[in-house]
PDB file of N, CA and C in Angstrom:
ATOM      1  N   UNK A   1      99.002 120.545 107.982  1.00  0.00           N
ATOM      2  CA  UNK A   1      99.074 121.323 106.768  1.00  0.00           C
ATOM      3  C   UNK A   1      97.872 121.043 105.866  1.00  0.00           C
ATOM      4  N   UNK A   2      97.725 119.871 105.809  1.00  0.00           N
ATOM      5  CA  UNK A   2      96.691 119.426 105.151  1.00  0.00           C
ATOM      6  C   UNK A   2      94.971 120.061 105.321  1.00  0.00           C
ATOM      7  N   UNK A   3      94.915 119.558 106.468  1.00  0.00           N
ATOM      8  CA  UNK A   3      93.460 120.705 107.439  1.00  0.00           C
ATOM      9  C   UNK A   3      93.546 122.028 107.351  1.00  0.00           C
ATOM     10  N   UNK A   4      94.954 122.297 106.991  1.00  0.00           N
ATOM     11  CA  UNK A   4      94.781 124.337 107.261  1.00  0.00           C
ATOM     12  C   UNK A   4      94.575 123.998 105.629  1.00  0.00           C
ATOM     13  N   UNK A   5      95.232 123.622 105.202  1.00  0.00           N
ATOM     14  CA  UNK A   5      94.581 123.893 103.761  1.00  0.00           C
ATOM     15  C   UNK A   5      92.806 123.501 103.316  1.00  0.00           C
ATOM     16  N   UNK A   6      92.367 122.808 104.008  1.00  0.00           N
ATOM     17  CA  UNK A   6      90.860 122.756 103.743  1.00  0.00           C
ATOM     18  C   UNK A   6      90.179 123.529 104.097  1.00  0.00           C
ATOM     19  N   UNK A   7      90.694 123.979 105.063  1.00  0.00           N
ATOM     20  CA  UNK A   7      89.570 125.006 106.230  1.00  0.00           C
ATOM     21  C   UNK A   7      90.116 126.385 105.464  1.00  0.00           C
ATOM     22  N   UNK A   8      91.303 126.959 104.816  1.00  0.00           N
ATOM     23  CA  UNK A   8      91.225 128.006 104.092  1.00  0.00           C
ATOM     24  C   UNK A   8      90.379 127.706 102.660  1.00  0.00           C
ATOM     25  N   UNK A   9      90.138 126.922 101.589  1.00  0.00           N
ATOM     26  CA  UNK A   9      89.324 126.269 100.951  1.00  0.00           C
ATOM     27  C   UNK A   9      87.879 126.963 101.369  1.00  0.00           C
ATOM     28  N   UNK A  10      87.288 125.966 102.778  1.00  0.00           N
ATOM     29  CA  UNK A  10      86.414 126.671 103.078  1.00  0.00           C
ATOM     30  C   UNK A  10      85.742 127.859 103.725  1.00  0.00           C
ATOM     31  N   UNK A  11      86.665 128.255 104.411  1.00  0.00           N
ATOM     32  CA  UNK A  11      86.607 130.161 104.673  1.00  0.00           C
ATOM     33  C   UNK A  11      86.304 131.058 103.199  1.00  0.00           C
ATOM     34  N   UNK A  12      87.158 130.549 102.199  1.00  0.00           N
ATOM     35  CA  UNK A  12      87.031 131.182 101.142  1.00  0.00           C
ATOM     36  C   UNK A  12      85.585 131.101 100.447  1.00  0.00           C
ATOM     37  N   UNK A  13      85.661 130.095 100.155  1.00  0.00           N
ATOM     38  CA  UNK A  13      83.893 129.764  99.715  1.00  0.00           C
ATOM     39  C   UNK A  13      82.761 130.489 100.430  1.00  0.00           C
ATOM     40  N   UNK A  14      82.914 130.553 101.787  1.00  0.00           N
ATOM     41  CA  UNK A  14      81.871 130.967 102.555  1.00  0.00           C
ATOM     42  C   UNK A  14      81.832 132.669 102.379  1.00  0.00           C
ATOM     43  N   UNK A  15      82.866 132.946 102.238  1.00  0.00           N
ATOM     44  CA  UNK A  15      83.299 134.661 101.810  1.00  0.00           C
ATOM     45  C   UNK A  15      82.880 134.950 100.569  1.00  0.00           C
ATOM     46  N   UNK A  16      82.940 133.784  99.735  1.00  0.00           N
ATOM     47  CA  UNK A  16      82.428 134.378  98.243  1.00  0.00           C
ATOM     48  C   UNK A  16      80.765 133.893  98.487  1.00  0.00           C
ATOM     49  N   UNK A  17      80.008 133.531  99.674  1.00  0.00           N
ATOM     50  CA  UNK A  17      78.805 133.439  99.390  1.00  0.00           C
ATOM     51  C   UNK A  17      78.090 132.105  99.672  1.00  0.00           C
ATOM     52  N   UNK A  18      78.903 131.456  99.494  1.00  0.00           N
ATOM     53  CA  UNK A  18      78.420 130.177  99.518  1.00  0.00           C
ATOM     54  C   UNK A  18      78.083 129.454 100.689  1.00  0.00           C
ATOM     55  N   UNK A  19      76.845 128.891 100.621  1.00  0.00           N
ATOM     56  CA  UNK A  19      76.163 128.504 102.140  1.00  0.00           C
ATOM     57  C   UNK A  19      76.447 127.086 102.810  1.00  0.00           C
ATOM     58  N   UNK A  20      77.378 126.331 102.101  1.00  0.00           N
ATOM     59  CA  UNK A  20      77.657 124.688 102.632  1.00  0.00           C
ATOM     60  C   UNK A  20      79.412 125.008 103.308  1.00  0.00           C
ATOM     61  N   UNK A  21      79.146 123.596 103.606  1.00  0.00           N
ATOM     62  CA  UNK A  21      80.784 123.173 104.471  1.00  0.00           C
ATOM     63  C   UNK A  21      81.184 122.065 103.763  1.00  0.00           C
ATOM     64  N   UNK A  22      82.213 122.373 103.061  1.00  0.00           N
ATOM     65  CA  UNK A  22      82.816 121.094 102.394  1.00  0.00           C
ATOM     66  C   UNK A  22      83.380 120.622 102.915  1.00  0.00           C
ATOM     67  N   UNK A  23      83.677 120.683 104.478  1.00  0.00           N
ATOM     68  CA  UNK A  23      84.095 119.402 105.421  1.00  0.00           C
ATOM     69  C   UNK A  23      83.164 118.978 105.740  1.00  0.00           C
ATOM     70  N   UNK A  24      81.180 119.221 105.754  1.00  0.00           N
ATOM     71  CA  UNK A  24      80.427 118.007 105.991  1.00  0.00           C
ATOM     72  C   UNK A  24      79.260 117.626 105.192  1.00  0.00           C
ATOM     73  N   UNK A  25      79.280 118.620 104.202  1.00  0.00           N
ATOM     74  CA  UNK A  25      77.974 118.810 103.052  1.00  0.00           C
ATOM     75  C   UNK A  25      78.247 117.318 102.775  1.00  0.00           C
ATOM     76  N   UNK A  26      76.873 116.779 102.236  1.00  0.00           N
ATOM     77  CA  UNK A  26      76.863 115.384 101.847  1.00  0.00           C
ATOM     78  C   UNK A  26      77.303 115.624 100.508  1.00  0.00           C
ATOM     79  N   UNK A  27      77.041 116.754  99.547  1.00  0.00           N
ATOM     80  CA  UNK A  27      77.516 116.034  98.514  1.00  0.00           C
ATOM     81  C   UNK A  27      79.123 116.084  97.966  1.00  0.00           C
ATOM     82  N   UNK A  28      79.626 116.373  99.047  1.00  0.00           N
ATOM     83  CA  UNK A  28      81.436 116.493  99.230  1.00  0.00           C
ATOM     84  C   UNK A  28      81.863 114.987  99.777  1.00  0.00           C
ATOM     85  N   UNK A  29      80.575 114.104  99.704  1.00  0.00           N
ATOM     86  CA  UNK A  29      81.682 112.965 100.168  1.00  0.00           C
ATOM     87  C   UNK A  29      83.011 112.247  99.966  1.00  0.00           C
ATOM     88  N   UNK A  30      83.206 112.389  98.536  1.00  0.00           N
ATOM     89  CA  UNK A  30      83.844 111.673  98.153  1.00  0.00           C
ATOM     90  C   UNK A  30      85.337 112.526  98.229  1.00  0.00           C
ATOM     91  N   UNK A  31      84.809 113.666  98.361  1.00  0.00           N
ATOM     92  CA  UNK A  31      86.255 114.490  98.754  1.00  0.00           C
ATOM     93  C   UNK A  31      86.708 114.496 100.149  1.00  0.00           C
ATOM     94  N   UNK A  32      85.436 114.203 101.118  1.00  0.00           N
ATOM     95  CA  UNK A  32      85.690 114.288 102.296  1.00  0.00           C
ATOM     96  C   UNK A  32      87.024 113.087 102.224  1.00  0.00           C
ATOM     97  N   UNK A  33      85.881 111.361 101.931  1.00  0.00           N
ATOM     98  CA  UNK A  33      86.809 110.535 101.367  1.00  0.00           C
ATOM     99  C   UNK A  33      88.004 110.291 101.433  1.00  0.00           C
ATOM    100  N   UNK A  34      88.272 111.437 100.422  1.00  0.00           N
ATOM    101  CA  UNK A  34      89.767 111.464  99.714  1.00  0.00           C
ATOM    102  C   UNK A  34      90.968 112.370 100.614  1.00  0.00           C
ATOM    103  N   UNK A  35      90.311 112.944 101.561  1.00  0.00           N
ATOM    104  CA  UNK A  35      90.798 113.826 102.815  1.00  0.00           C
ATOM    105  C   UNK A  35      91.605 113.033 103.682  1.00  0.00           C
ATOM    106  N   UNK A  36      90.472 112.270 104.125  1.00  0.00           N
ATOM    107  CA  UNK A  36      90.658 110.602 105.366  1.00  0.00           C
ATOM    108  C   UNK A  36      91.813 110.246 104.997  1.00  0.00           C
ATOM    109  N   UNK A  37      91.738 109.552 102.993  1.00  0.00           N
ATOM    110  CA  UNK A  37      92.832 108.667 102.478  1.00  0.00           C
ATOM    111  C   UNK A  37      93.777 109.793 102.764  1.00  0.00           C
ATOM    112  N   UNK A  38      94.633 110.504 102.430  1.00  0.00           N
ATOM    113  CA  UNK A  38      96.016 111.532 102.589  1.00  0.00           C
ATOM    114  C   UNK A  38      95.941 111.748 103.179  1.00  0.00           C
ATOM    115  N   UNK A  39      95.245 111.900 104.140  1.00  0.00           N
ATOM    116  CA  UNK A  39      95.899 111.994 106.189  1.00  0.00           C
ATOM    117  C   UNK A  39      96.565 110.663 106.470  1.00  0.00           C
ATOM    118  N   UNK A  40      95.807 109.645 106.226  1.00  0.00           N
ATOM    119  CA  UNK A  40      96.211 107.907 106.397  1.00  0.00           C
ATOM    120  C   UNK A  40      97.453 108.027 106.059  1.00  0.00           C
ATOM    121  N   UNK A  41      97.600 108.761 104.838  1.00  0.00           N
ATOM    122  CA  UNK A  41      98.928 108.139 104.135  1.00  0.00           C
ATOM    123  C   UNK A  41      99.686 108.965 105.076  1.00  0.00           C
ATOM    124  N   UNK A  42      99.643 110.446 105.079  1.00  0.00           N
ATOM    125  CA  UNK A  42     100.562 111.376 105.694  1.00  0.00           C
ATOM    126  C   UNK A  42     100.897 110.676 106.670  1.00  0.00           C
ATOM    127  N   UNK A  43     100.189 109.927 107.485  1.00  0.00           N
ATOM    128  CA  UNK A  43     100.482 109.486 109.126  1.00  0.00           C
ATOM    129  C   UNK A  43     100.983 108.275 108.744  1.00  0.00           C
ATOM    130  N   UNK A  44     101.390 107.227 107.677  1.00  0.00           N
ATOM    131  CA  UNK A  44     101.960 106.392 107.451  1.00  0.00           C
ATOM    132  C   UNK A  44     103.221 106.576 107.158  1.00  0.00           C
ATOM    133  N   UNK A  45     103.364 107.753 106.910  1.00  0.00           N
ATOM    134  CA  UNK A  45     104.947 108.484 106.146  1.00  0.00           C
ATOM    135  C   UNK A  45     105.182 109.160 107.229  1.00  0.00           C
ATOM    136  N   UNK A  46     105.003 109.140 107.934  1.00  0.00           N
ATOM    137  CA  UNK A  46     106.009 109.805 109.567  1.00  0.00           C
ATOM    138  C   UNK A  46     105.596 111.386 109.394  1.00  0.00           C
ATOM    139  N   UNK A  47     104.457 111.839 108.581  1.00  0.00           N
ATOM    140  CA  UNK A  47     104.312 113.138 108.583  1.00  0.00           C
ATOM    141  C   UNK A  47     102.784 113.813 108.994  1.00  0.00           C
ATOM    142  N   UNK A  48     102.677 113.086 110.090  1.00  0.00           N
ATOM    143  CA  UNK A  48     100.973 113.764 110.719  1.00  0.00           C
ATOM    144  C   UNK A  48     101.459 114.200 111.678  1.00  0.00           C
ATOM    145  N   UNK A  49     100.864 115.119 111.950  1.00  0.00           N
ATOM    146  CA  UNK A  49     100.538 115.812 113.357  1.00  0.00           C
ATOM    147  C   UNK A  49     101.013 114.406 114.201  1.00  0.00           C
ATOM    148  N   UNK A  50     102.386 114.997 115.380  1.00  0.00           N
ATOM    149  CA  UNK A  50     102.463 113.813 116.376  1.00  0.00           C
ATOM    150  C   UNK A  50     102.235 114.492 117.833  1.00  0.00           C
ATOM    151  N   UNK A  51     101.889 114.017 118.993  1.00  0.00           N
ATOM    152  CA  UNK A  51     101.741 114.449 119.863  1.00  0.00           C
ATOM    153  C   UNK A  51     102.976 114.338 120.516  1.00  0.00           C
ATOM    154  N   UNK A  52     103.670 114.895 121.110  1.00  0.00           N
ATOM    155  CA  UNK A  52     105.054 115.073 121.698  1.00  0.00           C
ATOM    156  C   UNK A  52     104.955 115.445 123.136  1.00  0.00           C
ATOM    157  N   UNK A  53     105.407 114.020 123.665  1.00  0.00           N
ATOM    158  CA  UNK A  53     105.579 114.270 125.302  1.00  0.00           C
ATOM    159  C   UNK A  53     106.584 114.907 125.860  1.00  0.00           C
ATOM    160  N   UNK A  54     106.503 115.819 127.336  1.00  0.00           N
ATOM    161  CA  UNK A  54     108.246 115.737 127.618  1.00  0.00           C
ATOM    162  C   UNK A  54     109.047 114.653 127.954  1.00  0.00           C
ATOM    163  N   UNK A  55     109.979 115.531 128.064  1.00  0.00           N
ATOM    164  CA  UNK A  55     111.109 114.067 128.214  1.00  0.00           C
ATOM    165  C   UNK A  55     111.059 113.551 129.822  1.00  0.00           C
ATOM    166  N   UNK A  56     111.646 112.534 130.154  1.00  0.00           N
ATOM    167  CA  UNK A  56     111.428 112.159 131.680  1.00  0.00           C
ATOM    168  C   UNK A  56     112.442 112.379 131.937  1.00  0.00           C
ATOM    169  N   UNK A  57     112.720 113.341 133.235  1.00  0.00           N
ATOM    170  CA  UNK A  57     113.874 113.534 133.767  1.00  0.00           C
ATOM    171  C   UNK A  57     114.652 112.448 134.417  1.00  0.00           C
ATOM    172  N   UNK A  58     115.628 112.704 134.638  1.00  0.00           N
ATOM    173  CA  UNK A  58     116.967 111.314 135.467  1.00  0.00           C
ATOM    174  C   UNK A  58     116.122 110.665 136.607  1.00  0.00           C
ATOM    175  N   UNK A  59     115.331 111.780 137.499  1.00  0.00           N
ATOM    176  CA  UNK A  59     114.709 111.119 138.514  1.00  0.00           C
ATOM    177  C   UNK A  59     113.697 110.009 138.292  1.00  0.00           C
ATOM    178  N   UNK A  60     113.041 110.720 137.286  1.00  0.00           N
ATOM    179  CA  UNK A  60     111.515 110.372 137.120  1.00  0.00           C
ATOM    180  C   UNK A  60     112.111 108.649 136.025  1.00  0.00           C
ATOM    181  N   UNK A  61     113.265 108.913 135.648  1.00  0.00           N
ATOM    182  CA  UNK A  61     113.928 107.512 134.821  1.00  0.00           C
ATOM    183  C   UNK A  61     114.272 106.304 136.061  1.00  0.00           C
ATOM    184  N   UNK A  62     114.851 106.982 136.789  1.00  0.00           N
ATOM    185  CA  UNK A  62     115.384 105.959 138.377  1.00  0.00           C
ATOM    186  C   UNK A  62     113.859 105.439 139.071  1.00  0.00           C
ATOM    187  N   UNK A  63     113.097 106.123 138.755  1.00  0.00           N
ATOM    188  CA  UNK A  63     111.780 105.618 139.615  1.00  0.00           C
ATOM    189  C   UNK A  63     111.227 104.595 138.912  1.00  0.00           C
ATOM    190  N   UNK A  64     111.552 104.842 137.549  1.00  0.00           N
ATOM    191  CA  UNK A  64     110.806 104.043 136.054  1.00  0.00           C
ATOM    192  C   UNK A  64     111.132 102.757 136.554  1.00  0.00           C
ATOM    193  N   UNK A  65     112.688 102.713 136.972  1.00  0.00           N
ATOM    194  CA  UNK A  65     113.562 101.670 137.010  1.00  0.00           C
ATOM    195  C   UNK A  65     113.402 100.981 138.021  1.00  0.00           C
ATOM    196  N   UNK A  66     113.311 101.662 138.941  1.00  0.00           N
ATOM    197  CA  UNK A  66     113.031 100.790 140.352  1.00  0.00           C
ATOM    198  C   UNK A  66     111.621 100.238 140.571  1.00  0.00           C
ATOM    199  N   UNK A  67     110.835 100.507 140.302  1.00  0.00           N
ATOM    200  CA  UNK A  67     109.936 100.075 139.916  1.00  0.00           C
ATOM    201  C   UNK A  67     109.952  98.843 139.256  1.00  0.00           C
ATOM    202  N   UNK A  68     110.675  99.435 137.980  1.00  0.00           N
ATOM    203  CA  UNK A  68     110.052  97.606 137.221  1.00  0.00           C
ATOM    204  C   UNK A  68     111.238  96.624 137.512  1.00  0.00           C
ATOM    205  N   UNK A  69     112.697  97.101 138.162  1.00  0.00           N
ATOM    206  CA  UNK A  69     113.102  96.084 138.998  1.00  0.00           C
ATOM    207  C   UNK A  69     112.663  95.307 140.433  1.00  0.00           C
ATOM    208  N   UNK A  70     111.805  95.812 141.079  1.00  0.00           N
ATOM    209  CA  UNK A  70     111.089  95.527 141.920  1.00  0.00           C
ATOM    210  C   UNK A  70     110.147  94.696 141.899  1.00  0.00           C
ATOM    211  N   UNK A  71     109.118  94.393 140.937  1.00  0.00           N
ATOM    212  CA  UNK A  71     108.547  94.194 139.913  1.00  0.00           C
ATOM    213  C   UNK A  71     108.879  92.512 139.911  1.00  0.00           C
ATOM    214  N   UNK A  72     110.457  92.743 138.943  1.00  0.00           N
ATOM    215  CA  UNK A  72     110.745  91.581 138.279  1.00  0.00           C
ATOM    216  C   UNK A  72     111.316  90.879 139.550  1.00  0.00           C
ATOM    217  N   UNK A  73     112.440  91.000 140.298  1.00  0.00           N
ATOM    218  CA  UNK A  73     112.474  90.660 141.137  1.00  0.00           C
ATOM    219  C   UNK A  73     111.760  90.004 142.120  1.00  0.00           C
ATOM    220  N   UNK A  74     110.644  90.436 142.543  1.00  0.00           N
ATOM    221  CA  UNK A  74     109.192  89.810 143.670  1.00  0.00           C
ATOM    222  C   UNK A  74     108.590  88.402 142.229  1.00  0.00           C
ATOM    223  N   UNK A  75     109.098  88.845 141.240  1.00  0.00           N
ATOM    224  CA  UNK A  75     108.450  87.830 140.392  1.00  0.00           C
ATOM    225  C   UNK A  75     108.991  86.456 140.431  1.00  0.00           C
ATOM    226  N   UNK A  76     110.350  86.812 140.400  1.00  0.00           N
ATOM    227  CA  UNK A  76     111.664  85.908 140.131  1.00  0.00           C
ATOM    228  C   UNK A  76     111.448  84.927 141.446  1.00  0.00           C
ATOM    229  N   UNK A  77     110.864  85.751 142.354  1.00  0.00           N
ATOM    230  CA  UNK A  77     111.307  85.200 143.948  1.00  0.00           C
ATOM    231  C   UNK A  77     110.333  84.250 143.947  1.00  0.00           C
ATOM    232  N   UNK A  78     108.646  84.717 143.531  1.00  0.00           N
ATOM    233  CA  UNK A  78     108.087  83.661 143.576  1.00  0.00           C
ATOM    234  C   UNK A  78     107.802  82.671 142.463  1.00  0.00           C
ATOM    235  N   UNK A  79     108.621  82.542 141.729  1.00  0.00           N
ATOM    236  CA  UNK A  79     108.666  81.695 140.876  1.00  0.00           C
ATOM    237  C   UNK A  79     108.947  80.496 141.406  1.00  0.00           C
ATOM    238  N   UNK A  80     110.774  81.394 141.921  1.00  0.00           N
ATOM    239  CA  UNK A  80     111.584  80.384 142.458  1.00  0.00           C
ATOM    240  C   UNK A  80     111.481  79.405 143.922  1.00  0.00           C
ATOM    241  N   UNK A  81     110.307  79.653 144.519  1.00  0.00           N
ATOM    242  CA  UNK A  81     109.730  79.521 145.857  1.00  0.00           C
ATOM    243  C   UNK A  81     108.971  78.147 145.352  1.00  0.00           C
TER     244      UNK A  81
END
């Protein structure tokens, strides 16, 4: 939400004429700045953009499993050896 709101910001500007990018003009730093900080925060508050995997099906869970019982097991064995 945050980015669509900058990038309409700057579409607009560029429509009324104006020849910079206030996502990289140097003399927008400090707004750039202040961009960085409220994304930080947004993504500290459980509200950034998250990437969302699918879910693992029953199979693909039993393989998870056998696996890392297999795993622990061969571990256990040579511990205990």
């Amino acid at each position: 939400m945050l980015q669509n709101t900058r990038h309409a910001i700057n579409r607009s500007l560029k429509r009324a004429g104006c020849k910079f990018d206030i996502t990289r003009h140097e003399d927008f730093t400090n707004s750039q700045e202040a961009y960085k900080d409220a994304a930080r925060e947004l993504k500290k508050l459980g509200k950034a953009a998250v990437k969302h995997y699918p879910e693992i099906s029953p199979q693909g869970q039993y393989k998870i499993s056998m696996k890392n019982t297999s795993k622990n097991c061969a571990t256990l064995y040579q511990t205990n050896v």
